[in-house]
PDB file of N, CA and C in Angstrom:
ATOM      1  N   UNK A   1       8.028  -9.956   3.136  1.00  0.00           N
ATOM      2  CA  UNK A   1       7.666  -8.637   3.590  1.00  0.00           C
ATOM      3  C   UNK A   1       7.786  -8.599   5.110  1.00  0.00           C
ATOM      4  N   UNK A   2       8.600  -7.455   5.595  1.00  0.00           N
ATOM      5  CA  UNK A   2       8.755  -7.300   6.950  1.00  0.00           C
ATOM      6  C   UNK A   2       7.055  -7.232   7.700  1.00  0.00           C
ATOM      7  N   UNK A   3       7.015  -7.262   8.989  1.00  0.00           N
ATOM      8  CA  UNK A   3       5.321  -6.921   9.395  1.00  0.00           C
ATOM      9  C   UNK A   3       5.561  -5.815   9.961  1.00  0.00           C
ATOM     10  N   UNK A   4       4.805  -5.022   9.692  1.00  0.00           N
ATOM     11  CA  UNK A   4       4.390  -3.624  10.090  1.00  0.00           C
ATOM     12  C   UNK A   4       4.599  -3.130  11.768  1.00  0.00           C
ATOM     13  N   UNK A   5       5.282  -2.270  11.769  1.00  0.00           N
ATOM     14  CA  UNK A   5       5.951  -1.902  13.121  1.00  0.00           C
ATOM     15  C   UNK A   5       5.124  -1.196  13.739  1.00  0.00           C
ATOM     16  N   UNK A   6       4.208  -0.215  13.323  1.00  0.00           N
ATOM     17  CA  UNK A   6       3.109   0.555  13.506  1.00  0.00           C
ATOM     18  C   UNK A   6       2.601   0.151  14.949  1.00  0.00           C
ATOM     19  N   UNK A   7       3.019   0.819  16.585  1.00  0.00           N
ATOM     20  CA  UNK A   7       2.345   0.603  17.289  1.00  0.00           C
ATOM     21  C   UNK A   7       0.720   0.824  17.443  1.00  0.00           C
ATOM     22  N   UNK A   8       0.208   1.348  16.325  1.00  0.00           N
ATOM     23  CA  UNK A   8      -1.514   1.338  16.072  1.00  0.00           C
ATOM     24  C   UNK A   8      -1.864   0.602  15.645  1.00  0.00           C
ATOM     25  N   UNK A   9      -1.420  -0.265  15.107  1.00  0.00           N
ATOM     26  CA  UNK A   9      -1.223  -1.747  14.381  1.00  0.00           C
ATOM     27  C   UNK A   9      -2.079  -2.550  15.392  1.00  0.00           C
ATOM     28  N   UNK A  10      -2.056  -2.792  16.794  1.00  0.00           N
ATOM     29  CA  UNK A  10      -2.170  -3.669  17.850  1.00  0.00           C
ATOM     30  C   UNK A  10      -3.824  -2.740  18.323  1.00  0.00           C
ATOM     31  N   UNK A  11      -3.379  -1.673  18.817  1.00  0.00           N
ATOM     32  CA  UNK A  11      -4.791  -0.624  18.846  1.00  0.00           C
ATOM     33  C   UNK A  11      -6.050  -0.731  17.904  1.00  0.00           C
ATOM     34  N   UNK A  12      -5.332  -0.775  16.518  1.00  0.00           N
ATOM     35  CA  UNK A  12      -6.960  -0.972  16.100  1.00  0.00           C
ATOM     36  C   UNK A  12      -7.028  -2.157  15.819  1.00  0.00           C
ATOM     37  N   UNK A  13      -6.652  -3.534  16.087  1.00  0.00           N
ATOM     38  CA  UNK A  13      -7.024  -4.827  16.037  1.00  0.00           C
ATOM     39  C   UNK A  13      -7.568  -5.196  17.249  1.00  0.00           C
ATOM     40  N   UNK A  14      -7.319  -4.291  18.194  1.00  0.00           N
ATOM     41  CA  UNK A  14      -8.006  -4.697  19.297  1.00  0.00           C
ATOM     42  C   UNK A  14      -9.283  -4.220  19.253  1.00  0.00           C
ATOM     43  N   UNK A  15      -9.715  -3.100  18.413  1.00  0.00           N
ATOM     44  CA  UNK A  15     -11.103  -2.701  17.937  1.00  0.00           C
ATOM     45  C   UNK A  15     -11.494  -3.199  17.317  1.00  0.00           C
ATOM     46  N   UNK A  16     -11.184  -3.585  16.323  1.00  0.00           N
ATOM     47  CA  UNK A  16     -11.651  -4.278  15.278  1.00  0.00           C
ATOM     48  C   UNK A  16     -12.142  -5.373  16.040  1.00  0.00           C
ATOM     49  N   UNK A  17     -11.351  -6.227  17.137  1.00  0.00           N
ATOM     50  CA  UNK A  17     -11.908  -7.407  18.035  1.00  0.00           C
ATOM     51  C   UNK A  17     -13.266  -7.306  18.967  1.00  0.00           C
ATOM     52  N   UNK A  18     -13.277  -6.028  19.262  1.00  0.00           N
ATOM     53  CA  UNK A  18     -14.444  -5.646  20.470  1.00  0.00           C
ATOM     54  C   UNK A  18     -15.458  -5.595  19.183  1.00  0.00           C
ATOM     55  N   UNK A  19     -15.544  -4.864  18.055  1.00  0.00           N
ATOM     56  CA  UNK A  19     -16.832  -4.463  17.155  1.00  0.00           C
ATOM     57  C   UNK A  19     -17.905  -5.620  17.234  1.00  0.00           C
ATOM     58  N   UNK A  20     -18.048  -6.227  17.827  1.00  0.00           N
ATOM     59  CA  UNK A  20     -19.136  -7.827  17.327  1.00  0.00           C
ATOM     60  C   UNK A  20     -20.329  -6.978  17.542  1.00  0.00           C
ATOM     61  N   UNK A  21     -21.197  -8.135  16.564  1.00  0.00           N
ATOM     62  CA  UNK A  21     -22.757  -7.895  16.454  1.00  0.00           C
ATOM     63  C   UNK A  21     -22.876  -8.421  15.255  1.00  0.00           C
ATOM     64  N   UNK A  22     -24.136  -8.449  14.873  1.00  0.00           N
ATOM     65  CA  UNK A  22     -24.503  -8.495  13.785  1.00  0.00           C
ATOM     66  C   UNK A  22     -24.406  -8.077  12.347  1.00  0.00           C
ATOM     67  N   UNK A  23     -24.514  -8.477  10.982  1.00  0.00           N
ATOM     68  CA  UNK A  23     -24.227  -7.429  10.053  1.00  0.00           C
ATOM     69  C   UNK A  23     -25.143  -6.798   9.926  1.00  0.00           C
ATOM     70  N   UNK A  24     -24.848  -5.666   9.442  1.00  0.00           N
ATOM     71  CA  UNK A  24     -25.805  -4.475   9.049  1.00  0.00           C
ATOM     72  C   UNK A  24     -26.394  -3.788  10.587  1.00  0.00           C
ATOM     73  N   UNK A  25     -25.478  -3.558  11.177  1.00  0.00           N
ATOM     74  CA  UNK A  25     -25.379  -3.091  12.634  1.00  0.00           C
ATOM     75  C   UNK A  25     -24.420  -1.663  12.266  1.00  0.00           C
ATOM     76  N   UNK A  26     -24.207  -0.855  13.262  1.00  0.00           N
ATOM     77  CA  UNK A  26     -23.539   0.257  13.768  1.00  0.00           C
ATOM     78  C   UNK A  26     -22.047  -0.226  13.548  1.00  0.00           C
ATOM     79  N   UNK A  27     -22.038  -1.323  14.359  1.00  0.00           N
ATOM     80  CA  UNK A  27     -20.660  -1.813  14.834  1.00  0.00           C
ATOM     81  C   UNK A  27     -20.182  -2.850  13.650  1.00  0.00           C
ATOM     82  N   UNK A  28     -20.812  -3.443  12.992  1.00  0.00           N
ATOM     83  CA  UNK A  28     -20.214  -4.065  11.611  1.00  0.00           C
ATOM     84  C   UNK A  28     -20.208  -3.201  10.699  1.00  0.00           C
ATOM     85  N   UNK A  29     -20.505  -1.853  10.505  1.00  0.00           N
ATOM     86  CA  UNK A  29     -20.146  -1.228   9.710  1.00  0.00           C
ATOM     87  C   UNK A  29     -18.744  -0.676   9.848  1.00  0.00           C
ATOM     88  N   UNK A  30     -18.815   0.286  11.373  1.00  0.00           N
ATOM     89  CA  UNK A  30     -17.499   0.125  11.946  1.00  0.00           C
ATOM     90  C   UNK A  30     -16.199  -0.166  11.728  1.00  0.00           C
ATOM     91  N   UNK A  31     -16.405  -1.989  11.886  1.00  0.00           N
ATOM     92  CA  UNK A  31     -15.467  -2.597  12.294  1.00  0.00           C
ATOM     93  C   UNK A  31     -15.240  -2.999  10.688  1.00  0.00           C
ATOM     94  N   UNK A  32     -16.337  -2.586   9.964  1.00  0.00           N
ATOM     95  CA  UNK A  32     -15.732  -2.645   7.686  1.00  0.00           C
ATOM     96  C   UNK A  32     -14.524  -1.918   7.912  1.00  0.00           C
ATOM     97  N   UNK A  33     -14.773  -0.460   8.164  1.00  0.00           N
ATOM     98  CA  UNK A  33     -14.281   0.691   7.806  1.00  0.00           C
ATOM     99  C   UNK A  33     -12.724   0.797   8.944  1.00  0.00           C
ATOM    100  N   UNK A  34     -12.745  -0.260   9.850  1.00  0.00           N
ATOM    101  CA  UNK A  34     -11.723  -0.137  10.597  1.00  0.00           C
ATOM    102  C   UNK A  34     -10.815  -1.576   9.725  1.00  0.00           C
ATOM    103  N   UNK A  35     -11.296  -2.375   9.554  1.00  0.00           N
ATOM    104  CA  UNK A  35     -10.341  -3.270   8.316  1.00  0.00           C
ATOM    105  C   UNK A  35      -9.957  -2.455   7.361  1.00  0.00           C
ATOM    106  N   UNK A  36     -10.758  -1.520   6.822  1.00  0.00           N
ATOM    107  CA  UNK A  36     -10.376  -1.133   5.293  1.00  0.00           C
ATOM    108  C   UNK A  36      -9.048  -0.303   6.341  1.00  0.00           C
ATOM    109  N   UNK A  37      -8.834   0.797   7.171  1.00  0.00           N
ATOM    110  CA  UNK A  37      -8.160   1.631   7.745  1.00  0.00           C
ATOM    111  C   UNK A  37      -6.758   0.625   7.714  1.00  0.00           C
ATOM    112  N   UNK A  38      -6.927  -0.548   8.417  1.00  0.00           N
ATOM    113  CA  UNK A  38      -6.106  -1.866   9.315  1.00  0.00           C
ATOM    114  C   UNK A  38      -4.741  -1.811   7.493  1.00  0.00           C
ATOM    115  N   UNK A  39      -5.802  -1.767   6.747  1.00  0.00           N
ATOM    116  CA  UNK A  39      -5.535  -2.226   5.282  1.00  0.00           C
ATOM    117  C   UNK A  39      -4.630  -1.574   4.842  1.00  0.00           C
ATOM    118  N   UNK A  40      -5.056  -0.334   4.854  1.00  0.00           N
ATOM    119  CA  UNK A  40      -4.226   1.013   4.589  1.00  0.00           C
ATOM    120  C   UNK A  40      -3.018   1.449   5.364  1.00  0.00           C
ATOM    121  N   UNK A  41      -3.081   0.905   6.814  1.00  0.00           N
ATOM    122  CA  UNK A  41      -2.039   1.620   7.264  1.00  0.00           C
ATOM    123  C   UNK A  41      -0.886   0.542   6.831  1.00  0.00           C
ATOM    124  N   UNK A  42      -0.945  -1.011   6.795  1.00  0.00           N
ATOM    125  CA  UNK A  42       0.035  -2.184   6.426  1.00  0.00           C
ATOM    126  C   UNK A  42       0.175  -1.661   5.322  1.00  0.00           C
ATOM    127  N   UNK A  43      -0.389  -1.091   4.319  1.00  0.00           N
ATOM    128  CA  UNK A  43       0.518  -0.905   3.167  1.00  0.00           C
ATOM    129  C   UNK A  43       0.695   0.187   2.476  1.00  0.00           C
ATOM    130  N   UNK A  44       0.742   1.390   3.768  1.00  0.00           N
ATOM    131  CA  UNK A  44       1.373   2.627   3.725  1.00  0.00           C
ATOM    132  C   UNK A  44       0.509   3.221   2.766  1.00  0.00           C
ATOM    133  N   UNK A  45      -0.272   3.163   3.115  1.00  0.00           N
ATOM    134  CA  UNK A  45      -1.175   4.160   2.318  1.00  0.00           C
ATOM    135  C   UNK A  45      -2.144   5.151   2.754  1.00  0.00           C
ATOM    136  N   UNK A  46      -1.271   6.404   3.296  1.00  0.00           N
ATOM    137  CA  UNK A  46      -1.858   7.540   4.774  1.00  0.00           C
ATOM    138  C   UNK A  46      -2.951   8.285   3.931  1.00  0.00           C
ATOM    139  N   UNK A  47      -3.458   8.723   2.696  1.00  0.00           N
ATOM    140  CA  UNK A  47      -4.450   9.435   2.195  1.00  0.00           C
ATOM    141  C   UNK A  47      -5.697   8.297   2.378  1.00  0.00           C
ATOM    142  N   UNK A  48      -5.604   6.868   2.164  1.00  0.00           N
ATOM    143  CA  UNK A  48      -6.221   6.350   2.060  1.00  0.00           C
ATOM    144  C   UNK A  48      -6.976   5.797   3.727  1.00  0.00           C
ATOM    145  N   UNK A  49      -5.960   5.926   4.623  1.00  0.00           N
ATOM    146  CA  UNK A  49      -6.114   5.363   5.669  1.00  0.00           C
ATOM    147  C   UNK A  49      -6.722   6.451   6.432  1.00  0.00           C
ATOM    148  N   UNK A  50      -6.840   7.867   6.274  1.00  0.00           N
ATOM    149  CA  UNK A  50      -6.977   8.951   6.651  1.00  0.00           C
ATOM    150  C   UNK A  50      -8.178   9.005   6.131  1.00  0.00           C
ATOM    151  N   UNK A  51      -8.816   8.483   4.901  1.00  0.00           N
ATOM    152  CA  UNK A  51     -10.441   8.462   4.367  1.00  0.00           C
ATOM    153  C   UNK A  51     -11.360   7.365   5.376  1.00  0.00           C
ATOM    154  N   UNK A  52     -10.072   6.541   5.475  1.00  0.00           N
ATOM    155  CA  UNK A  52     -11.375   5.279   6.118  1.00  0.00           C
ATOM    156  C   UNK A  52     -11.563   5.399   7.471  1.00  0.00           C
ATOM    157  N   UNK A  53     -10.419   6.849   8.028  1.00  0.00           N
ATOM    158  CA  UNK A  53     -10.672   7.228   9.323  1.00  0.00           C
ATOM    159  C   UNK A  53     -11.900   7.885   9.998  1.00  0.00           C
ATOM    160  N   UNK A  54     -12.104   8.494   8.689  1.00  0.00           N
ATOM    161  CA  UNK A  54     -12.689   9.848   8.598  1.00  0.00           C
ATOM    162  C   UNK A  54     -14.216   9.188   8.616  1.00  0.00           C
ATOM    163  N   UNK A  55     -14.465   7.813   8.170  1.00  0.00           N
ATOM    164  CA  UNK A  55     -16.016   7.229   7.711  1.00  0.00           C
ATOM    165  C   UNK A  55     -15.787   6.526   9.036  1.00  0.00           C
ATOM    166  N   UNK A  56     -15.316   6.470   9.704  1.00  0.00           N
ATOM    167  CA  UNK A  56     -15.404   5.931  10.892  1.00  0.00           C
ATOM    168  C   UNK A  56     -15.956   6.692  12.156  1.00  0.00           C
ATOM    169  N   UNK A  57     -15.379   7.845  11.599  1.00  0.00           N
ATOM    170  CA  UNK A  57     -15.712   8.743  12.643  1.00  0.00           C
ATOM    171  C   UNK A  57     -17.143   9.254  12.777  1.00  0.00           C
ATOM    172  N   UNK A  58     -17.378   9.220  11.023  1.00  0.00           N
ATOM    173  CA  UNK A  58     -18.756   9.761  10.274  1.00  0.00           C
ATOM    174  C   UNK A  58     -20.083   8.784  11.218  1.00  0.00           C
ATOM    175  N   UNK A  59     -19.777   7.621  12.165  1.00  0.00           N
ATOM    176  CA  UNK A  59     -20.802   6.766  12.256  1.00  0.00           C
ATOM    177  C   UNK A  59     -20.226   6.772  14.010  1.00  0.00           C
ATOM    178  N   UNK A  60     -19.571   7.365  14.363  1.00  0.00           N
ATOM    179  CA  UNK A  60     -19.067   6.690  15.903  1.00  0.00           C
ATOM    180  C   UNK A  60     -20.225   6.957  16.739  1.00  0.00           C
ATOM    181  N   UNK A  61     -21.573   7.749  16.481  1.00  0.00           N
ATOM    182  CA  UNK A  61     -22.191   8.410  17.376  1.00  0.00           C
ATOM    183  C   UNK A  61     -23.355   6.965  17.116  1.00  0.00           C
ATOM    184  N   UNK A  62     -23.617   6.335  16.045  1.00  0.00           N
ATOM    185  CA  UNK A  62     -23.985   5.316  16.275  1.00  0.00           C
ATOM    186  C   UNK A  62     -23.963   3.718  17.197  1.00  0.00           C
ATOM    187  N   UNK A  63     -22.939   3.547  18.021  1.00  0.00           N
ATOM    188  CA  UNK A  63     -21.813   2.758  18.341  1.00  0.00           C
ATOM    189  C   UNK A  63     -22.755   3.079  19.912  1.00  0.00           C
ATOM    190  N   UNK A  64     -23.483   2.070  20.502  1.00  0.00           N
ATOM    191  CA  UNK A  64     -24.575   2.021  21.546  1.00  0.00           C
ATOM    192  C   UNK A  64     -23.618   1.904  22.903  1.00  0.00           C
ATOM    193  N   UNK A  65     -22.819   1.234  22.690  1.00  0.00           N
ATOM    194  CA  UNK A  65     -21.633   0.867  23.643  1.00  0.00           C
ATOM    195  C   UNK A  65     -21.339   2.010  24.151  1.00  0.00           C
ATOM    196  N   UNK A  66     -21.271   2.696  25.604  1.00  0.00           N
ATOM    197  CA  UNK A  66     -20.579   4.296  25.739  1.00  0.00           C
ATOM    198  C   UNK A  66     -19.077   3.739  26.213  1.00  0.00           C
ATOM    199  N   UNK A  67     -18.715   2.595  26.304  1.00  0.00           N
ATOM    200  CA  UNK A  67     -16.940   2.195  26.571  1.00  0.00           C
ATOM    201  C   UNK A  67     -16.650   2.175  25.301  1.00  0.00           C
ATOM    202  N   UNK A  68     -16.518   1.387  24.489  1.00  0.00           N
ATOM    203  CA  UNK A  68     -16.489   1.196  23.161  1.00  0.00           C
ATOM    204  C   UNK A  68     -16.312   2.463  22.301  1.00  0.00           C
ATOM    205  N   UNK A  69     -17.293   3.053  22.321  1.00  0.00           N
ATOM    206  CA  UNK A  69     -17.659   4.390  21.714  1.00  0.00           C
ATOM    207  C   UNK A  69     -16.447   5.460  22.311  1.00  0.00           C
ATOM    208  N   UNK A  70     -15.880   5.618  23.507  1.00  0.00           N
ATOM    209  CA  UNK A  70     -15.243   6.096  23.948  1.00  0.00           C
ATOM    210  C   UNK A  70     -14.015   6.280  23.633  1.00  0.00           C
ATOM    211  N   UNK A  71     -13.251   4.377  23.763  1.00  0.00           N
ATOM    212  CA  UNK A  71     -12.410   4.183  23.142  1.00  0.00           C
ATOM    213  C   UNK A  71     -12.601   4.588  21.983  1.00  0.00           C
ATOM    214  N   UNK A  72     -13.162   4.079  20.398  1.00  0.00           N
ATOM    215  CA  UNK A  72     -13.014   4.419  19.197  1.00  0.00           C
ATOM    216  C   UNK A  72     -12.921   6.109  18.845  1.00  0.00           C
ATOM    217  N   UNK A  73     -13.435   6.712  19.861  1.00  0.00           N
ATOM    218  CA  UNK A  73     -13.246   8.160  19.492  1.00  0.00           C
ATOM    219  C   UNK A  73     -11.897   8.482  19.983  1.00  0.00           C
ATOM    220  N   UNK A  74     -11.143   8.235  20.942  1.00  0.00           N
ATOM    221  CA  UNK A  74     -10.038   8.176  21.696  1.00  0.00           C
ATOM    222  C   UNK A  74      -9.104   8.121  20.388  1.00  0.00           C
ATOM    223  N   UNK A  75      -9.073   6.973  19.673  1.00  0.00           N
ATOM    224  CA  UNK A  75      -8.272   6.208  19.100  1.00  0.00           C
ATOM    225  C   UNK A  75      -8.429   7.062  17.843  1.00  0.00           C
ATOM    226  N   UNK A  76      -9.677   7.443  17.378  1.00  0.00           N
ATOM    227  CA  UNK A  76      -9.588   8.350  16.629  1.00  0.00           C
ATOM    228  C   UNK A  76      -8.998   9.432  15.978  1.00  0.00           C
ATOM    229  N   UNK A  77      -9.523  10.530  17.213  1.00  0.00           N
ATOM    230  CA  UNK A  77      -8.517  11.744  17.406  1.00  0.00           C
ATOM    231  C   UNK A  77      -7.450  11.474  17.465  1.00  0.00           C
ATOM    232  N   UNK A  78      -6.906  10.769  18.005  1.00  0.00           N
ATOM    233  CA  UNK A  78      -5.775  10.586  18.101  1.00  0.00           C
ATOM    234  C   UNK A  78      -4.521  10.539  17.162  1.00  0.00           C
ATOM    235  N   UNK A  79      -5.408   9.424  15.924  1.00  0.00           N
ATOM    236  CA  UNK A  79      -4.970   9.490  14.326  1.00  0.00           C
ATOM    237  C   UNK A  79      -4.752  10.376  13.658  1.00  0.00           C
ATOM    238  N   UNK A  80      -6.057  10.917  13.754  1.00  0.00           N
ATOM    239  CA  UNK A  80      -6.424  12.286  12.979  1.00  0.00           C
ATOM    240  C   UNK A  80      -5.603  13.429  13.658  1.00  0.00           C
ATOM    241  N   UNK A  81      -4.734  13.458  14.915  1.00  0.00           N
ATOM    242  CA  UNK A  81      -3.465  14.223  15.114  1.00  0.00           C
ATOM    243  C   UNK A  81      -1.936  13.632  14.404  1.00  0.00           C
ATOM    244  N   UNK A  82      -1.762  12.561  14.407  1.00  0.00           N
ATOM    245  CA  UNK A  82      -0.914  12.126  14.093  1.00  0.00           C
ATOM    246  C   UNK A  82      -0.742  12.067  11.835  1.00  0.00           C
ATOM    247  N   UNK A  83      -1.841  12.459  11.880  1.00  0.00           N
ATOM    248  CA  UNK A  83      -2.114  11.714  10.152  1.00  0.00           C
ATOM    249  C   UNK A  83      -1.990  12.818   9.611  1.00  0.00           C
ATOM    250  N   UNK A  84      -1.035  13.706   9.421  1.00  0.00           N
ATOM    251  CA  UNK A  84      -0.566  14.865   8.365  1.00  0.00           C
ATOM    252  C   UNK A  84      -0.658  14.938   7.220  1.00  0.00           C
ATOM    253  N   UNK A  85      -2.120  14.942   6.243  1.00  0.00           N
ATOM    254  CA  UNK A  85      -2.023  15.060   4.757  1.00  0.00           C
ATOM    255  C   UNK A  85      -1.928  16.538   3.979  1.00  0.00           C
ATOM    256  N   UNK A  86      -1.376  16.577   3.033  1.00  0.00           N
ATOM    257  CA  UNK A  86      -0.702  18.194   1.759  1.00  0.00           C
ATOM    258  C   UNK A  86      -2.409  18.321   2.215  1.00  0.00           C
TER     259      UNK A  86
END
């Protein structure tokens, strides 16, 4: 299997890298819902990757970090312009 060309590919692994803490934290929930996303976009699956966007977003106001928090909303919107579902 070729690896995924997806320049967001690199973007949200670099989130997924900053999320640390503890489980059952803000940011390990997060950084679930940004694997499950990571998951979806490698294997082309935009309805699905567009749900786990969406539960990400559902919790960003939790996320204590205001850099962090910044970025992930950044990175967000951003998707959620680019992610065209019927």
């Amino acid at each position: 299997m070729a690896p995924c060309s997806d320049p967001n590919l690199a973007h949200i692994e670099q989130l997924i890298g900053d999320l640390n803490g503890e489980d059952d934290t803000p940011n390990a929930l997060m950084r679930e819902h940004l694997e499950a996303a990571r998951f979806y976009l490698l294997g082309s699956m935009p309805a699905e990757y567009h749900f786990s966007l969406g539960l990400s977003e559902s919790i960003l106001s939790e996320i204590k970090d205001k850099d962090l928090r910044a970025r992930l909303e950044e990175f967000l919107q951003s998707q959620r312009a680019r992610v065209k579902l019927p």
